[in-house]
Protein backbone atom coordinates (compact mmCIF):
# COMPACT_ATOMS: atom_id res chain seq x y z
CA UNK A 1 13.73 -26.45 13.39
CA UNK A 2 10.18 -25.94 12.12
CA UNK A 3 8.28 -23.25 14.19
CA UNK A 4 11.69 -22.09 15.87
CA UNK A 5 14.19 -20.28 13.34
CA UNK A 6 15.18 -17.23 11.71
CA UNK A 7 15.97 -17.49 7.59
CA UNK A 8 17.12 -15.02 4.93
CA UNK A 9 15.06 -13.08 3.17
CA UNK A 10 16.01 -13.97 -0.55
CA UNK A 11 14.38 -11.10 -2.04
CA UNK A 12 12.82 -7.43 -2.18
CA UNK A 13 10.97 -4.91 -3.78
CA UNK A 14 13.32 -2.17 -4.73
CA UNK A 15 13.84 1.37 -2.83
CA UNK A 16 13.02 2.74 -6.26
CA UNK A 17 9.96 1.16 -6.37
CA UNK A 18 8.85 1.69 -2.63
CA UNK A 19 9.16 5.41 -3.40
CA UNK A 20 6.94 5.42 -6.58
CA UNK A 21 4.46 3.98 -4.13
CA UNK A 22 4.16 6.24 -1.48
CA UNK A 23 2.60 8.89 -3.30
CA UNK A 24 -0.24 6.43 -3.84
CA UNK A 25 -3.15 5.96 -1.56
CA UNK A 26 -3.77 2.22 -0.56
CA UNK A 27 -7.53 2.74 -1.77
CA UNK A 28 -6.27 2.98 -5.30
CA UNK A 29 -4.03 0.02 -4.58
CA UNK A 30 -6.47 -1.99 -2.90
CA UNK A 31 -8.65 -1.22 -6.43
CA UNK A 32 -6.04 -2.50 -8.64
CA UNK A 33 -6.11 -5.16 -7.16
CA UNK A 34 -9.63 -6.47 -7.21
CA UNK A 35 -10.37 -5.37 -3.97
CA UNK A 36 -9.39 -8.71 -2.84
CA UNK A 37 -6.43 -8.19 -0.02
CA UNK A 38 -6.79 -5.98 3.13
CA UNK A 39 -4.94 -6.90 6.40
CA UNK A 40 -8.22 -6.37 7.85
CA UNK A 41 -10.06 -3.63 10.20
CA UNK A 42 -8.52 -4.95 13.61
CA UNK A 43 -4.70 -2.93 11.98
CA UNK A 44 -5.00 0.27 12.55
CA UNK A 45 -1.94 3.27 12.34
CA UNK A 46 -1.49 4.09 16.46
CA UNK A 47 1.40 7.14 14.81
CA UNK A 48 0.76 10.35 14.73
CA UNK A 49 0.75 10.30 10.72
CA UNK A 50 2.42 9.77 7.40
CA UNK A 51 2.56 6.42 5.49
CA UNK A 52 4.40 3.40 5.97
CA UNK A 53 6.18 1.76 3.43
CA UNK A 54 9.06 -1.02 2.58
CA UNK A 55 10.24 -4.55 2.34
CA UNK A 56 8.55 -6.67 4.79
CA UNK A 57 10.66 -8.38 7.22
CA UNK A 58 8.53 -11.09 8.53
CA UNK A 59 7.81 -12.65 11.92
CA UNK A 60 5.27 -15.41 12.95
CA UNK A 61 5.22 -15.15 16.62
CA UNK A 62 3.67 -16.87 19.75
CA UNK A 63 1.05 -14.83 21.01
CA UNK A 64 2.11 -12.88 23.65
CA UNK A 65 5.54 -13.61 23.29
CA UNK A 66 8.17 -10.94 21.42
CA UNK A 67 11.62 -13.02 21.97
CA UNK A 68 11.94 -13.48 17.84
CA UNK A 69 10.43 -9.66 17.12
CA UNK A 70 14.03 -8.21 18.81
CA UNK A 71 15.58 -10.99 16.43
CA UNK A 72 13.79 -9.26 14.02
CA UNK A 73 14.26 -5.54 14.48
CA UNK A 74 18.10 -6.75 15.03
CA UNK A 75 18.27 -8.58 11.83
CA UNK A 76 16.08 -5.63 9.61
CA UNK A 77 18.17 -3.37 7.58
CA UNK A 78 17.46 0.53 6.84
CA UNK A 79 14.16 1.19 5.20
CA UNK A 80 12.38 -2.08 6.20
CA UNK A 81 9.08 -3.29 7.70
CA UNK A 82 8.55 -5.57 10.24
CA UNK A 83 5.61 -7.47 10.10
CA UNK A 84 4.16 -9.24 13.04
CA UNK A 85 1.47 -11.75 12.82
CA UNK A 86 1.01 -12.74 17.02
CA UNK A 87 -1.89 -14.18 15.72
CA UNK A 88 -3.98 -11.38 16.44
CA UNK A 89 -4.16 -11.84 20.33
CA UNK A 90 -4.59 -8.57 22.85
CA UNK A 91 -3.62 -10.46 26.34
CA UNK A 92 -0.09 -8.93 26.18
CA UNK A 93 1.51 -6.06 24.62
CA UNK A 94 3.97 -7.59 21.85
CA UNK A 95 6.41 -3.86 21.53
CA UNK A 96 6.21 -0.43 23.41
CA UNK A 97 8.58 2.30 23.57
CA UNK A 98 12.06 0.99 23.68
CA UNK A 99 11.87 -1.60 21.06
CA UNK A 100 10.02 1.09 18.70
CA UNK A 101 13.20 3.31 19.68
CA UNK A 102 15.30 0.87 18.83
CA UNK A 103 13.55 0.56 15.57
CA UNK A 104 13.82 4.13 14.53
CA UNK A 105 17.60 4.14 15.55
CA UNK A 106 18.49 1.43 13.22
CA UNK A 107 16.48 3.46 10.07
CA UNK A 108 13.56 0.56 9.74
CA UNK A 109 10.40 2.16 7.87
CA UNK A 110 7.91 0.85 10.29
CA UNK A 111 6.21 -1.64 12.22
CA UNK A 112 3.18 -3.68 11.81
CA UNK A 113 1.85 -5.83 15.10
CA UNK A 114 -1.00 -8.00 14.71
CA UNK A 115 -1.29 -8.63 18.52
CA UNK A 116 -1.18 -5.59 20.83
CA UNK A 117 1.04 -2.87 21.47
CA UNK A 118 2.00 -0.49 24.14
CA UNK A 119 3.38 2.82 25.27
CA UNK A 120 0.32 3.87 22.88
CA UNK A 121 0.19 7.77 24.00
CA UNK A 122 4.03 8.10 23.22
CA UNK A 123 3.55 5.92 19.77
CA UNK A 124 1.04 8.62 19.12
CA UNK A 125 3.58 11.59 19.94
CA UNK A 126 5.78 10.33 17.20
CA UNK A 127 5.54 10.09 12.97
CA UNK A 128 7.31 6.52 13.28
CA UNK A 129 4.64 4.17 11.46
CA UNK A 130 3.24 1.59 13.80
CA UNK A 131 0.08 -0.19 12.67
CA UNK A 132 -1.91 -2.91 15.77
CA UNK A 133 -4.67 -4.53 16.13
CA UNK A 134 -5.16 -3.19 19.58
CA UNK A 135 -3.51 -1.39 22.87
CA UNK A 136 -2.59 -3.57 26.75
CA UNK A 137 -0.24 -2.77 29.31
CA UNK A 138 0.80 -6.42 30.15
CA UNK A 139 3.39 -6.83 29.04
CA UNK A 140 4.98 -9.99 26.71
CA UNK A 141 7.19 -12.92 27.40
CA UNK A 142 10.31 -13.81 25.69
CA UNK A 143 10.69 -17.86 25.21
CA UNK A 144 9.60 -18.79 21.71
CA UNK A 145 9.32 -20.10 19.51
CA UNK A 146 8.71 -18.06 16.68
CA UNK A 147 10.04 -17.83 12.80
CA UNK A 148 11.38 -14.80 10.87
CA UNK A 149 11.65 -14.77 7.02
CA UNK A 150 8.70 -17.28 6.65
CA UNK A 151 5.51 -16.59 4.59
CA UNK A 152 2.62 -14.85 7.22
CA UNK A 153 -0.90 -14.51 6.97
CA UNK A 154 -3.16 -11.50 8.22
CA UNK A 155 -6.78 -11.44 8.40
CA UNK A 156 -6.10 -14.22 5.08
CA UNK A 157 -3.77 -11.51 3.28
CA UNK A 158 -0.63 -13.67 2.78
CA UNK A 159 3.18 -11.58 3.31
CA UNK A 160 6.11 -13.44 1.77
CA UNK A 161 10.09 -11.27 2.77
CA UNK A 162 10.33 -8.99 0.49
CA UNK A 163 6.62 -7.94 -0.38
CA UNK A 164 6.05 -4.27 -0.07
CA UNK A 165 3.92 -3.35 2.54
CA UNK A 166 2.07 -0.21 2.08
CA UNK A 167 -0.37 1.45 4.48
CA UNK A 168 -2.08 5.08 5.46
CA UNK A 169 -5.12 5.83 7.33
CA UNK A 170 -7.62 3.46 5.34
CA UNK A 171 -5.34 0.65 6.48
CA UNK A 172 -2.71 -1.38 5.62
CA UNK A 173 -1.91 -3.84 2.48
CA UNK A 174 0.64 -6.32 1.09
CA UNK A 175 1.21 -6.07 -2.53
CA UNK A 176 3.45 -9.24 -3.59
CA UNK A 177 7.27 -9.15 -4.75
CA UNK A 178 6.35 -10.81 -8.21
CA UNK A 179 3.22 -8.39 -9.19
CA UNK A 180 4.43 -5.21 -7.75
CA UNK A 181 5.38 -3.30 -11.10
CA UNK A 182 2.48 -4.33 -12.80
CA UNK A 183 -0.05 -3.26 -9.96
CA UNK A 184 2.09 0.05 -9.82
CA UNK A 185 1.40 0.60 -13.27
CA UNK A 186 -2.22 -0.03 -12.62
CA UNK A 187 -2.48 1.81 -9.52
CA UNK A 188 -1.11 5.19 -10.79
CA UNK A 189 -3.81 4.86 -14.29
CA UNK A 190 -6.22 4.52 -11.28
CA UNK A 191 -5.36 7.22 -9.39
CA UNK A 192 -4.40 9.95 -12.74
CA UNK A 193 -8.34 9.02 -13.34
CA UNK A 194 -9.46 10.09 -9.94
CA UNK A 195 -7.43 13.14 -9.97
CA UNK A 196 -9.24 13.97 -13.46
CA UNK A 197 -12.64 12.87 -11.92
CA UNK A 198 -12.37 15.30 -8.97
CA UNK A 199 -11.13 18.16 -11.49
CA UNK A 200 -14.88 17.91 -13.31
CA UNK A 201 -16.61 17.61 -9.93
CA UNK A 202 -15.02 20.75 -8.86
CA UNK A 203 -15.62 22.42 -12.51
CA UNK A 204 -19.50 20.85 -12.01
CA UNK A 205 -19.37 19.02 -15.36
CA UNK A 206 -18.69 15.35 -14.07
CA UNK A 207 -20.61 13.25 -15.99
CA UNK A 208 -23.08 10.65 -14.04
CA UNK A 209 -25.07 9.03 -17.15
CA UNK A 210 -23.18 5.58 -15.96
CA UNK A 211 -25.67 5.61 -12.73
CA UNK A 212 -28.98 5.22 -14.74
CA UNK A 213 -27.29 3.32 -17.47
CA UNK A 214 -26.52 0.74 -14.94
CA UNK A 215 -29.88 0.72 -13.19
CA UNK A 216 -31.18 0.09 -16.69
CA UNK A 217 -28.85 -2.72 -17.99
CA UNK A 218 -30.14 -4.25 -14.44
CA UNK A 219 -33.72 -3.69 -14.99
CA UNK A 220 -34.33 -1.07 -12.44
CA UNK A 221 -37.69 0.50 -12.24
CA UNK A 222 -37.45 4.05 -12.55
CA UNK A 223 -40.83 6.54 -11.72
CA UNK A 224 -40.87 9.23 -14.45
């Protein structure tokens, strides 16, 4: 039934691959790709650090209900994300302690809630990644519907099963299944030039001639 089911995931990005990623910061991501995808400002890391990373496992959710997000953390395998989208609503608290301890018992790389969470002092105690939109005690129902495996949107950035989903303290990001090597191989070009680029402003010979020679090409008045 439409709106009511849980599917397979056909397809993920590759352990291998999620690895090569983590050493990456999701600004130089976010870069290589256009700057055109962000989950938005509302998802914010509640953990007490380190960056999350895997498969996503996905979940479309009513608000304020969390019946097919224990489907989920039930059906995700070691090393995965699940992704929430409760439509970004804070009435009631979609996961809090035990379900988050239930997540780190079965191995899953970390959870993403766009709703609320709770339990938010212990979440912060622990490295376990959990990124929300926002923090209530009320708690959530658990009648559906809901779908898991089905594609998701966030803030407008679209999560298929099986993307990678990548995020540290600038936020979080979803870089698709079918571009991920590519935008790896972009990425880390991106981020060798940074490292090189904060080598000569150490050394004081960075060179900044590409500030006025872009003012000019724009026609930018510039006092002598």
């Amino acid at each position: 039934m439409v709106g009511f089911r849980v599917l397979k995931r056909r397809r993920q990005v590759s352990a291998d691959l999620v690895e090569r990623f983590r050493s990456l910061p999701v600004a130089n991501i976010s870069d290589s790709m256009s700057r055109m995808s962000a989950g938005g400002a509302r998802l914010r890391p509640l953990h007490a650090g380190g960056v999350l990373a895997g498969p996503a496992i996905t979940v479309k959710s009513r608000p304020g209900d969390n019946l097919m997000i224990h489907k989920a953390l039930d059906v995700a395998g070691a090393g995965d994300v699940v992704v929430v989208d409760g439509g970004g609503d804070l009435t009631n608290a979609l996961i809090g302690e035990l379900m988050i301890s239930h997540a780190i018992k079965r191995g899953l790389a970390g959870i993403v809630i766009y709703g609320a969470v709770r339990d938010s002092a212990w979440i912060r105690e622990h490295d376990f990644p959990v990124f929300a939109a926002g923090v209530s005690h009320r708690g959530p129902y658990k009648d559906g519907p809901g779908e898991i495996n089905v594609p998701i949107a966030i803030e407008g950035m679209v999560i298929e099963p099986g993307d990678l989903v990548i995020g540290d303290d600038d936020g979080l990001l979803c870089v698709p299944f079918d571009q991920a090597e590519t935008i790896y191989t972009a990425t880390h070009a991106k981020h060798a030039a940074e490292t090189k680029q904060m080598a000569a402003i150490q050394a004081g010979t960075n060179d900044r001639s590409w500030v006025d020679a872009t003012l000019t090409r724009l026609g930018c008045e510039i006092e002598a």
